[in-house]
N, C-alpha and C. Protein backbone atom coordinates (compact mmCIF):
# COMPACT_ATOMS: atom_id res chain seq x y z
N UNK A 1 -58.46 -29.82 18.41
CA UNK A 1 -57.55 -30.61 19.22
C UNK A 1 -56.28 -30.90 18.45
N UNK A 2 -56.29 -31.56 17.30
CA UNK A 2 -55.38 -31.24 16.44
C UNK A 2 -54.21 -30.41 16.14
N UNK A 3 -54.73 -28.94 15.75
CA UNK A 3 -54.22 -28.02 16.23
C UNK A 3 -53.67 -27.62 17.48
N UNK A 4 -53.99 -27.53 18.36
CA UNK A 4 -53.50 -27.37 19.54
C UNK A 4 -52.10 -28.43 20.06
N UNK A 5 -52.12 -29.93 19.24
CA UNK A 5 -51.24 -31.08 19.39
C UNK A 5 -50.21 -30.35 18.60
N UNK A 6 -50.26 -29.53 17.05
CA UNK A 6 -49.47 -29.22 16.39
C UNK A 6 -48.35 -28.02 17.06
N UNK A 7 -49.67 -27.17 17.74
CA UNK A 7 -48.77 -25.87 18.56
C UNK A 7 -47.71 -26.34 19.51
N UNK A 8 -48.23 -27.50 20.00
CA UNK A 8 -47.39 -27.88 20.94
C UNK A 8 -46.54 -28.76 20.93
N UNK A 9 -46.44 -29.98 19.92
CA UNK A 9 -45.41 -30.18 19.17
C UNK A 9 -44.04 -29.26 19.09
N UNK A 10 -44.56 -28.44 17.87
CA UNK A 10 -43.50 -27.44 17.66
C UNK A 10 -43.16 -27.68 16.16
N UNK A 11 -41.87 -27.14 15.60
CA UNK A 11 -42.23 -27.26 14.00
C UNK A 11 -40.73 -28.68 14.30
N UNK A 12 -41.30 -29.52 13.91
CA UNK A 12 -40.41 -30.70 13.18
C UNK A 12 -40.29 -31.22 11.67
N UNK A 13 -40.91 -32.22 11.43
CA UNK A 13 -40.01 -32.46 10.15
C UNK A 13 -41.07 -31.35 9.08
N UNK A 14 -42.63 -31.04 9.53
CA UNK A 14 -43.37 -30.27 8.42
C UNK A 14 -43.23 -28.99 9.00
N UNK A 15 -42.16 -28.35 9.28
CA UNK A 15 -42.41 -26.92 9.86
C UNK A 15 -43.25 -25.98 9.51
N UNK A 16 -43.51 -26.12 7.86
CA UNK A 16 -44.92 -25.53 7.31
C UNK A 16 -46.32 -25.50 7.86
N UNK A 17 -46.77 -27.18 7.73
CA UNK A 17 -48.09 -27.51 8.33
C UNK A 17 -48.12 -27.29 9.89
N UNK A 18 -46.70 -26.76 10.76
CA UNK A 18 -46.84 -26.92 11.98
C UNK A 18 -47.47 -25.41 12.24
N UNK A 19 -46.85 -24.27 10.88
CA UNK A 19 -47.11 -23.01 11.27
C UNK A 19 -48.17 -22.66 10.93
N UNK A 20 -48.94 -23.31 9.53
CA UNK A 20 -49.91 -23.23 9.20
C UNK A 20 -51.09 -22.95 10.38
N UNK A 21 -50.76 -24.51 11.43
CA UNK A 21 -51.68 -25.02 12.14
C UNK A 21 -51.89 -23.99 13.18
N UNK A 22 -50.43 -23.27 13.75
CA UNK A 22 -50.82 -22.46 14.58
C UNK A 22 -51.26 -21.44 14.31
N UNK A 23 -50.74 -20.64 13.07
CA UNK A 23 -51.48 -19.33 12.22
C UNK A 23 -53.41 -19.63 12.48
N UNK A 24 -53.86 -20.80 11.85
CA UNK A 24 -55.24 -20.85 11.60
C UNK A 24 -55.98 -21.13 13.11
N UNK A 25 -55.24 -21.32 13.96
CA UNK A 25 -55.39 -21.10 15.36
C UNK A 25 -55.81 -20.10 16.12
N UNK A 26 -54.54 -19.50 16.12
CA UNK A 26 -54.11 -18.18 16.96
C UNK A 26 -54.64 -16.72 15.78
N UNK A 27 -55.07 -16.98 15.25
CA UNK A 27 -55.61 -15.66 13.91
C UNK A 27 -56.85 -15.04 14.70
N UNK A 28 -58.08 -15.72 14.65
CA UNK A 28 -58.54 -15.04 14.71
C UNK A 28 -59.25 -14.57 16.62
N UNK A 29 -57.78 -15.45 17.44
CA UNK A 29 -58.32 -14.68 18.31
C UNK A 29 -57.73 -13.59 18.69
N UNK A 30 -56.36 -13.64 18.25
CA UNK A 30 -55.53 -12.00 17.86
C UNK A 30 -55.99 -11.20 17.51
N UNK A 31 -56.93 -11.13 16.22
CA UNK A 31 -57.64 -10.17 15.98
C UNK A 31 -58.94 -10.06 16.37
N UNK A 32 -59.55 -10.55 17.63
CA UNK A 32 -60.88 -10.30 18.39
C UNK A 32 -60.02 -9.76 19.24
N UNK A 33 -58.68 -9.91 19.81
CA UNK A 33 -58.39 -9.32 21.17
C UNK A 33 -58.04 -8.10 20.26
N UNK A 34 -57.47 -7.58 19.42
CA UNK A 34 -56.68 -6.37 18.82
C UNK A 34 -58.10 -5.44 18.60
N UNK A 35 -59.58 -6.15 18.17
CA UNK A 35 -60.32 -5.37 17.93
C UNK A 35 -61.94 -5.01 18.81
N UNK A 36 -61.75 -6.01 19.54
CA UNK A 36 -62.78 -5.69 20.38
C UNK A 36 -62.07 -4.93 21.97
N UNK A 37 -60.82 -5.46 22.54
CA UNK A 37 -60.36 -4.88 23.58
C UNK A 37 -59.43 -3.31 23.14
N UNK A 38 -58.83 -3.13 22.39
CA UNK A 38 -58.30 -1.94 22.36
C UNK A 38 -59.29 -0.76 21.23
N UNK A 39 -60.22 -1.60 20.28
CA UNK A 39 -60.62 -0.73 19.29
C UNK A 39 -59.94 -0.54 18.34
N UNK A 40 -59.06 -1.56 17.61
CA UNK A 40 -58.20 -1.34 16.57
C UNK A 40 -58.95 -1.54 15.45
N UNK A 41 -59.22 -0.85 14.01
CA UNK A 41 -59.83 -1.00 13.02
C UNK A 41 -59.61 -2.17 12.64
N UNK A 42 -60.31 -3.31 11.62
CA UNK A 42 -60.35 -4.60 11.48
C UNK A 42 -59.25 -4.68 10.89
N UNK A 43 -58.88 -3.66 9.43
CA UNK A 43 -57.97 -3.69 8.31
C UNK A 43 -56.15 -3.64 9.54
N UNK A 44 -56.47 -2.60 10.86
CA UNK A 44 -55.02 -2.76 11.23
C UNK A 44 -54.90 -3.46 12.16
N UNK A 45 -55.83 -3.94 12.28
CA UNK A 45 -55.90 -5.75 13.38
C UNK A 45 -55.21 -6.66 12.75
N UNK A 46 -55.52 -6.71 11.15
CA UNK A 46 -55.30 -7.87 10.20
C UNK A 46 -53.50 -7.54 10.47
N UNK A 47 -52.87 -6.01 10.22
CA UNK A 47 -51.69 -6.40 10.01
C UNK A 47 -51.56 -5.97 11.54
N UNK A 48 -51.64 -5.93 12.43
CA UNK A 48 -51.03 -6.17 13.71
C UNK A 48 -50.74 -7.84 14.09
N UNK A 49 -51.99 -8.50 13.66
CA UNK A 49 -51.48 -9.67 13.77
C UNK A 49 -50.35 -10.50 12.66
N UNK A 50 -50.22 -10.03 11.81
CA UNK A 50 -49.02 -10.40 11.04
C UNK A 50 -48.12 -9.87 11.51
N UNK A 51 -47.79 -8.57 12.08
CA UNK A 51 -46.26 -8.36 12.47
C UNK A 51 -46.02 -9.17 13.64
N UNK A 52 -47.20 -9.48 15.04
CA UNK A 52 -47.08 -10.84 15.82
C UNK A 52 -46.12 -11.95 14.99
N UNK A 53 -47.05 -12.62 14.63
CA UNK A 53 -46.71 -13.87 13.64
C UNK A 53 -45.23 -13.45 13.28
N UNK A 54 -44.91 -12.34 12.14
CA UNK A 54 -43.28 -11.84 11.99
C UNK A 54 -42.46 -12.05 13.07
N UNK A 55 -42.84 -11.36 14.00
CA UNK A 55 -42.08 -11.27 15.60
C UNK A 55 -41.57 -12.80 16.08
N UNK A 56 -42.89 -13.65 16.29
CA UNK A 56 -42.56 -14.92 16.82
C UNK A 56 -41.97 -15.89 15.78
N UNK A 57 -41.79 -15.76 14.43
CA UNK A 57 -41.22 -16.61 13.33
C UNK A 57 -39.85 -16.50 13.45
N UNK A 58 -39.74 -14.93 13.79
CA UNK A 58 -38.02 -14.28 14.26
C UNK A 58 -37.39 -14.40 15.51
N UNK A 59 -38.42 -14.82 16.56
CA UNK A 59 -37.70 -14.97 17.67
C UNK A 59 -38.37 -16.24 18.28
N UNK A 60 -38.99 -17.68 17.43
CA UNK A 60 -39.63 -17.81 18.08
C UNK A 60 -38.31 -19.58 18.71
N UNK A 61 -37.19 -19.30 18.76
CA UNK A 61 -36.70 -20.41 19.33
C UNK A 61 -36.20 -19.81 20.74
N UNK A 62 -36.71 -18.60 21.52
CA UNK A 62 -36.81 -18.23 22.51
C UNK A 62 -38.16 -18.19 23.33
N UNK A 63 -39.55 -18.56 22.42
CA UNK A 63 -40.29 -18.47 23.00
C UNK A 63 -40.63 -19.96 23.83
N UNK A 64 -40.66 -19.94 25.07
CA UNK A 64 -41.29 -20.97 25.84
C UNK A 64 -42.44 -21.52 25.57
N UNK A 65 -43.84 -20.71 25.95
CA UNK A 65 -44.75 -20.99 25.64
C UNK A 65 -45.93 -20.08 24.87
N UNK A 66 -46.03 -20.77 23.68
CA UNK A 66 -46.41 -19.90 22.50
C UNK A 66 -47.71 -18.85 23.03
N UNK A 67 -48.48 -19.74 23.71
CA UNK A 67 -50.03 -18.93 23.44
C UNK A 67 -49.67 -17.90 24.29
N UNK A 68 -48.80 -17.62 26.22
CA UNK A 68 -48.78 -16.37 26.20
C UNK A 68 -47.90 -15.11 25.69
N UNK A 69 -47.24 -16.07 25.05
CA UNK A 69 -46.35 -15.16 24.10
C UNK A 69 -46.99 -14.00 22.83
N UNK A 70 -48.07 -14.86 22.54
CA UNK A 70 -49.22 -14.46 21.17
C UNK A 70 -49.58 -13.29 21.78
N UNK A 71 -50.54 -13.66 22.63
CA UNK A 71 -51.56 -12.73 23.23
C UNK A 71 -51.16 -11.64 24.03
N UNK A 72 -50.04 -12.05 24.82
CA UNK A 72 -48.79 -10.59 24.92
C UNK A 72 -48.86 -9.54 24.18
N UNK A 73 -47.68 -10.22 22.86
CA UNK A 73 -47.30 -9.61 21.61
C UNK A 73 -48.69 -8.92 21.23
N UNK A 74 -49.71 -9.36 20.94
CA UNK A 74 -50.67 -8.55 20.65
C UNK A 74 -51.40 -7.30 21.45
N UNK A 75 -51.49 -8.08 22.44
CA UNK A 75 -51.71 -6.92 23.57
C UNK A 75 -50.53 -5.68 23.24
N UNK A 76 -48.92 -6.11 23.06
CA UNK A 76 -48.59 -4.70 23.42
C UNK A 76 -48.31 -4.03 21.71
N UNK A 77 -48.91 -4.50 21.03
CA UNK A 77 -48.55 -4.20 19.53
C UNK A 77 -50.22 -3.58 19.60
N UNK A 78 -51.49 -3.46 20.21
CA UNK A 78 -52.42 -2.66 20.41
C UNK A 78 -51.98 -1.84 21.15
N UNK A 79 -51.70 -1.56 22.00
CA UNK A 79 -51.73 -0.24 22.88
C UNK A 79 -50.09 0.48 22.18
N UNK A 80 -49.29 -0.06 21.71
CA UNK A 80 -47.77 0.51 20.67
C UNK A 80 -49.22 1.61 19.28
N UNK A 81 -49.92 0.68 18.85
CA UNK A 81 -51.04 1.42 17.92
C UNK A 81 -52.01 2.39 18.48
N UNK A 82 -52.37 2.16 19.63
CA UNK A 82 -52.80 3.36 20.13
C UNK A 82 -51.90 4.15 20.83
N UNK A 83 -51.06 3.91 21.26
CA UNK A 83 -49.90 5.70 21.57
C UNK A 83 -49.69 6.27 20.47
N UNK A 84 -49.29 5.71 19.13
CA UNK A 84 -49.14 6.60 18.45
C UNK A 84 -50.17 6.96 17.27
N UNK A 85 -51.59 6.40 17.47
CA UNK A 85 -52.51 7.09 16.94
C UNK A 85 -53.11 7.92 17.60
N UNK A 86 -52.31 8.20 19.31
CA UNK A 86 -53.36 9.29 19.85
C UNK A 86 -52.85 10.46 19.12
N UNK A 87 -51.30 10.42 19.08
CA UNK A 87 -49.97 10.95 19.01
C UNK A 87 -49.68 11.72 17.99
N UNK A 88 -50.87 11.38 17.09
CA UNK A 88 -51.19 11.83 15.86
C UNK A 88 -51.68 13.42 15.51
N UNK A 89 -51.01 13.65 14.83
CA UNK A 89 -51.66 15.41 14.27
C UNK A 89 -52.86 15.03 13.67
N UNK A 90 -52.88 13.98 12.38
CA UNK A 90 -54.00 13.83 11.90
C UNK A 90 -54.93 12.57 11.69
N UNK A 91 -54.78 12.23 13.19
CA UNK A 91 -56.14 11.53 13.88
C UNK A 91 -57.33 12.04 13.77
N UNK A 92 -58.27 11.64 13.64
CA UNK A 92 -59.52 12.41 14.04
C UNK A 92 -60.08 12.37 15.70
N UNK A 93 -59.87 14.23 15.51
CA UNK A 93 -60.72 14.04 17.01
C UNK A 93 -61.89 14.80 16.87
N UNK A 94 -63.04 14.02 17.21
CA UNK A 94 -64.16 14.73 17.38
C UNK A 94 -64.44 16.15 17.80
N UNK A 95 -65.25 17.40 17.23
CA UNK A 95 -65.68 18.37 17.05
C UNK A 95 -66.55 18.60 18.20
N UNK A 96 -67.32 18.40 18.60
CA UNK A 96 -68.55 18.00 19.15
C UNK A 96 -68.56 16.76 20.41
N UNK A 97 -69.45 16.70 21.07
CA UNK A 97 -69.61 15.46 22.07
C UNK A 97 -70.80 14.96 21.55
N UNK A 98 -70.63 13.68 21.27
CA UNK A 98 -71.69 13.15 20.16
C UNK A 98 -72.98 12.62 21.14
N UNK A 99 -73.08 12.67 22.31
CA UNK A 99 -74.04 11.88 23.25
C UNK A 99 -74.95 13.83 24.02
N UNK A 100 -74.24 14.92 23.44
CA UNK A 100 -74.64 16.03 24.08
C UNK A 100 -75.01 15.88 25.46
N UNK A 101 -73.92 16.13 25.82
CA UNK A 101 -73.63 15.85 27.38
C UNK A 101 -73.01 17.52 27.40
N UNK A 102 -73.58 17.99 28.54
CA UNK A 102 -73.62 19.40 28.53
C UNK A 102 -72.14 19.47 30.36
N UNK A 103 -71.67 20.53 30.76
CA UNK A 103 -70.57 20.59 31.16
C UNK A 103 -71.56 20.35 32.84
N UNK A 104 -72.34 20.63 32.80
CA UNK A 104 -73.28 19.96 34.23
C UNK A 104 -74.05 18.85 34.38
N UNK A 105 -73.89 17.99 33.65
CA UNK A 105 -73.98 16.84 33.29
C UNK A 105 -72.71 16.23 33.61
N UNK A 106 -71.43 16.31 33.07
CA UNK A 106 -70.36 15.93 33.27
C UNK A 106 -69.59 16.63 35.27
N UNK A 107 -70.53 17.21 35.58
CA UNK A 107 -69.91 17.84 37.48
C UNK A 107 -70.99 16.51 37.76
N UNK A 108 -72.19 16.48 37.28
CA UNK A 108 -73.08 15.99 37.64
C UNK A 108 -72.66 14.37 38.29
N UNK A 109 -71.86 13.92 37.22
CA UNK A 109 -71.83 12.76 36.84
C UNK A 109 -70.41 12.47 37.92
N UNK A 110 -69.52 13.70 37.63
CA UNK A 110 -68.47 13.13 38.55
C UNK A 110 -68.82 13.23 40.18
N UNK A 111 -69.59 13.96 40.44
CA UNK A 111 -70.10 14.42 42.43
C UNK A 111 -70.64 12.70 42.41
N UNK A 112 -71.74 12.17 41.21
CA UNK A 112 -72.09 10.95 42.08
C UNK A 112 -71.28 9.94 42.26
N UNK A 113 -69.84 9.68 40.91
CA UNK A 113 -68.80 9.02 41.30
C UNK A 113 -68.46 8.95 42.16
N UNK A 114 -67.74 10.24 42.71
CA UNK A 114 -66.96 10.81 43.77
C UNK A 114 -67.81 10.14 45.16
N UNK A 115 -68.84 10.34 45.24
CA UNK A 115 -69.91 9.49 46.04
C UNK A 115 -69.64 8.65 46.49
N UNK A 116 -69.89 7.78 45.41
CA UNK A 116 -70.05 5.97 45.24
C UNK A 116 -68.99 5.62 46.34
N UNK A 117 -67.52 6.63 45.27
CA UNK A 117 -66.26 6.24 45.99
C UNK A 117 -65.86 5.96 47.48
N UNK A 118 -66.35 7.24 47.68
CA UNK A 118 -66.45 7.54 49.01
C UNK A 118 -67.21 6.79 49.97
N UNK A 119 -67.96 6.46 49.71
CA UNK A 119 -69.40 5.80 50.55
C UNK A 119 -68.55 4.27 49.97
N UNK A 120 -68.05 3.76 49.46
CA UNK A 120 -67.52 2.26 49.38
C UNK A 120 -66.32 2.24 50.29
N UNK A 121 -65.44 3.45 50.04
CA UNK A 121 -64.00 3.64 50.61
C UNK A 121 -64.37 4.02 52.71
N UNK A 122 -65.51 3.91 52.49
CA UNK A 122 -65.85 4.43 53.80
C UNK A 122 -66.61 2.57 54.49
N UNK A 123 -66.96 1.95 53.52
CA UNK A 123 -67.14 0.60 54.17
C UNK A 123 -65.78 -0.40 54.23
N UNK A 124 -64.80 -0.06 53.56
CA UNK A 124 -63.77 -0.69 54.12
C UNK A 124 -62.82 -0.69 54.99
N UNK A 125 -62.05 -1.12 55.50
CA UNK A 125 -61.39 -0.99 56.70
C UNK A 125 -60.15 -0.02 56.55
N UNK A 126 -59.73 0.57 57.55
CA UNK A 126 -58.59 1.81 57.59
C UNK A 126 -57.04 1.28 56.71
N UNK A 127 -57.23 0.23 57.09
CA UNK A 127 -55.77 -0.20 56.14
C UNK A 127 -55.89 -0.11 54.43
N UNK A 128 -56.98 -1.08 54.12
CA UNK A 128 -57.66 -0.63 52.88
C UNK A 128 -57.72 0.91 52.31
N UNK A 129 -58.78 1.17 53.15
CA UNK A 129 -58.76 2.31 52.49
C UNK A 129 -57.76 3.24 52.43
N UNK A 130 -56.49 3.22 53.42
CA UNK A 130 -55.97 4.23 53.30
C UNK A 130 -54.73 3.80 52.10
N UNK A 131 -54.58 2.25 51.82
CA UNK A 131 -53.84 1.92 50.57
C UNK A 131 -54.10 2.04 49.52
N UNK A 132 -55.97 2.37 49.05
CA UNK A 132 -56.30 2.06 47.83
C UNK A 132 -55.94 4.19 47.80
N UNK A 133 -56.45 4.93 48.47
CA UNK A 133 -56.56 5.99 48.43
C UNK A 133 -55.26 6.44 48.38
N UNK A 134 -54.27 6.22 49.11
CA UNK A 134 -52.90 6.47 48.53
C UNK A 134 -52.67 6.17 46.98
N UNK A 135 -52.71 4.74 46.52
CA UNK A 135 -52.54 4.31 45.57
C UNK A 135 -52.88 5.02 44.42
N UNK A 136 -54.76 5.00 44.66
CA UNK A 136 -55.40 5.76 43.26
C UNK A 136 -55.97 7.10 43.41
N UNK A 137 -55.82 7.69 44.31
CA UNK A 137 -56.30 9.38 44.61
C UNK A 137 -55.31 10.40 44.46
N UNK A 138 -53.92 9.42 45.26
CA UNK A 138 -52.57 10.21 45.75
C UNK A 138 -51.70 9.71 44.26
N UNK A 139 -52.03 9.13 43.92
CA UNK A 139 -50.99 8.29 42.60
C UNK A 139 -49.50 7.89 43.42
N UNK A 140 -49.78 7.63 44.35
CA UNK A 140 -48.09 7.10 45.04
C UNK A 140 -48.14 5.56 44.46
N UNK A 141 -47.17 5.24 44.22
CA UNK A 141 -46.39 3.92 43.96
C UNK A 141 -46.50 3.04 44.75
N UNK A 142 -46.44 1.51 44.43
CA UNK A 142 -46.30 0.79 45.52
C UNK A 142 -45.32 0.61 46.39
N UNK A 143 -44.31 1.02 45.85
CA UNK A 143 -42.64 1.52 46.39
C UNK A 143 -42.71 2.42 47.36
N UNK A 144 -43.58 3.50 47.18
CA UNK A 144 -43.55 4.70 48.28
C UNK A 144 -44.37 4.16 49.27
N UNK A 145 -45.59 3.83 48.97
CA UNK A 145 -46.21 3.22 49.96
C UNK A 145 -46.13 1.98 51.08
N UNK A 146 -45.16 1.12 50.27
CA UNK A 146 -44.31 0.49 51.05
C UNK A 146 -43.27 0.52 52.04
N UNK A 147 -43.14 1.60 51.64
CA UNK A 147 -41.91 2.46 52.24
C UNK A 147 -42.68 3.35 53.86
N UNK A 148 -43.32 3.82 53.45
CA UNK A 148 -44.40 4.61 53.92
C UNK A 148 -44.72 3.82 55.38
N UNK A 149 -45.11 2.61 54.80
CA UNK A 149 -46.11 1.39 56.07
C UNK A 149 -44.85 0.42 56.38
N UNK A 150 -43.80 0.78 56.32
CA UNK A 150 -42.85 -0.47 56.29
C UNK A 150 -42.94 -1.75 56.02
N UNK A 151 -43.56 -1.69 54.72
CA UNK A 151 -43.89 -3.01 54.09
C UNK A 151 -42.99 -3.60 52.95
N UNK A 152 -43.23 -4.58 52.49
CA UNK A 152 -42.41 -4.66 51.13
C UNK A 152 -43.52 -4.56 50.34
N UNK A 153 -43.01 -4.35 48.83
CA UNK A 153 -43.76 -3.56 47.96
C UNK A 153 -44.78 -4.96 47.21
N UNK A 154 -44.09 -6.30 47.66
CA UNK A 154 -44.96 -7.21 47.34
C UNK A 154 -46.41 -7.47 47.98
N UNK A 155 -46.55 -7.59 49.48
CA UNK A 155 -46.97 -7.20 50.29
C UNK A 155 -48.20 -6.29 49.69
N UNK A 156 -47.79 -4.80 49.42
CA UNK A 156 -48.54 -3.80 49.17
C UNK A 156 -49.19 -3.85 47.91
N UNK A 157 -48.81 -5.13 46.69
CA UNK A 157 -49.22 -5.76 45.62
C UNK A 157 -50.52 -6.57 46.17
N UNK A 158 -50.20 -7.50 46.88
CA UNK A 158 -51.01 -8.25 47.24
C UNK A 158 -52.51 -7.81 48.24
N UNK A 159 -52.28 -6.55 49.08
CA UNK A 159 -53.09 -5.53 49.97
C UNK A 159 -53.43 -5.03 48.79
N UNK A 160 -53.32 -4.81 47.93
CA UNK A 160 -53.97 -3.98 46.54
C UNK A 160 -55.23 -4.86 46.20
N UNK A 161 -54.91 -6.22 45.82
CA UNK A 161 -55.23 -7.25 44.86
C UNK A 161 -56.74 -7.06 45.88
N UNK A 162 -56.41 -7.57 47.36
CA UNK A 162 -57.47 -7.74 48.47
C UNK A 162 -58.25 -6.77 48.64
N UNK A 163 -58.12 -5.31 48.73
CA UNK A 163 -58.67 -4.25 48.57
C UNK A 163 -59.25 -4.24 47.66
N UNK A 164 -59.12 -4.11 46.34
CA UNK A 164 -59.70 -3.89 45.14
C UNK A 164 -61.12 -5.00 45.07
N UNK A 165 -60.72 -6.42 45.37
CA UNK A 165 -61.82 -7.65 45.43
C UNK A 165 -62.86 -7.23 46.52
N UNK A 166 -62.57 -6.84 47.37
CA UNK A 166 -63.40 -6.09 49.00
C UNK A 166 -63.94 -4.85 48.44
N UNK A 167 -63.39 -4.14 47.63
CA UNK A 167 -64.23 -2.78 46.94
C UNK A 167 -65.56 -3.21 46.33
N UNK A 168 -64.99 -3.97 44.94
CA UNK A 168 -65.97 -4.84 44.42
C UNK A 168 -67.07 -5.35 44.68
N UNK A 169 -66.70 -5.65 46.17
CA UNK A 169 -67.82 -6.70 46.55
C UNK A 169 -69.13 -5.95 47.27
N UNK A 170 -68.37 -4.84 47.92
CA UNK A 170 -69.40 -3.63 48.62
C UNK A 170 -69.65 -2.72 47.39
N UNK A 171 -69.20 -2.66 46.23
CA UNK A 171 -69.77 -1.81 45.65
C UNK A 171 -71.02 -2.94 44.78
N UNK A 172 -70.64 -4.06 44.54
CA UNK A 172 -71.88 -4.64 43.71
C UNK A 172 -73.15 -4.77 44.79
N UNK A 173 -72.51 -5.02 46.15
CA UNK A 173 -73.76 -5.13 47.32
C UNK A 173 -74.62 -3.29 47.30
N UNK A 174 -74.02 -3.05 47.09
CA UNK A 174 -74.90 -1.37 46.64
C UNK A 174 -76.19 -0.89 45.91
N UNK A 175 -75.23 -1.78 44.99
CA UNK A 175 -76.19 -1.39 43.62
C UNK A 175 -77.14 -2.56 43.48
């Protein structure tokens, strides 16, 4: 609680103990989000979250409100580390498929997807389905598709949001 009074404070007369407070804060859930959600090794978690910390020390009399500023910054300083470790000549990419999953196994696996899909996309209603299926089959935009249904593209944000929760709900009633 303490901490949290200090973050939100802000740095006044101990600007030290104020950064301290938020560093010993915000540490280690930066590096649970850097290493359990994207898969970042622990050692480049440690300095992903220091160049955070760098970032907001350098810009931080623009930041409004710290914590989604943190967890942002981290979020896009993981996936900045994974583009360019895919990006990599000498990444390691596996030789082999380590679970030996054979290439009819993998038709196998996508026909019952393809299934599921279908048989869920077939319990929802024509508007639904024909937005989510534009959306994620056709890869059209919410712009085109808006365009498309004479909608605005907010609209077709929000018909997304509803669709997707209505997918959900018939696909957990399934299984």
């Amino acid at each position: 609680m303490a901490a949290g009074k200090a973050a939100a404070a802000g740095p006044g007369d101990d600007a030290g103990a104020w950064f301290d407070a938020v560093y010993t804060t915000y540490t280690p859930l930066l590096r649970k989000i850097a290493i359990r959600k994207f898969g970042i090794p622990p050692k480049d978690a440690d300095d992903l979250v220091q160049d955070v910390f760098a970032s907001y020390l350098a810009n931080r009399t623009n930041v409004r409100d710290l914590h989604p500023y943190l967890i942002g910054a981290i979020c896009n300083a993981s996936r900045q580390y994974r583009r360019r470790d895919d990006a990599s000549p000498f990444s390691p990419r596996p030789e082999h498929r380590e679970c030996g999953a054979t290439a009819d196994d993998e038709l196998i696996d996508g026909v019952i997807r393809n299934l599921v899909i279908r048989t869920t996309l077939s319990k929802l209603g024509t508007s639904c389905r024909d937005t989510l299926e534009r959306f994620y089959l056709l890869g059209e935009s919410t712009g085109a598709i808006a365009e498309r249904r004479q909608k605005t593209a907010n609209y077709i944000c929000r018909l997304l949001n509803y669709c997707r929760n209505r997918a959900r709900s018939i696909y957990a009633s399934m299984s």
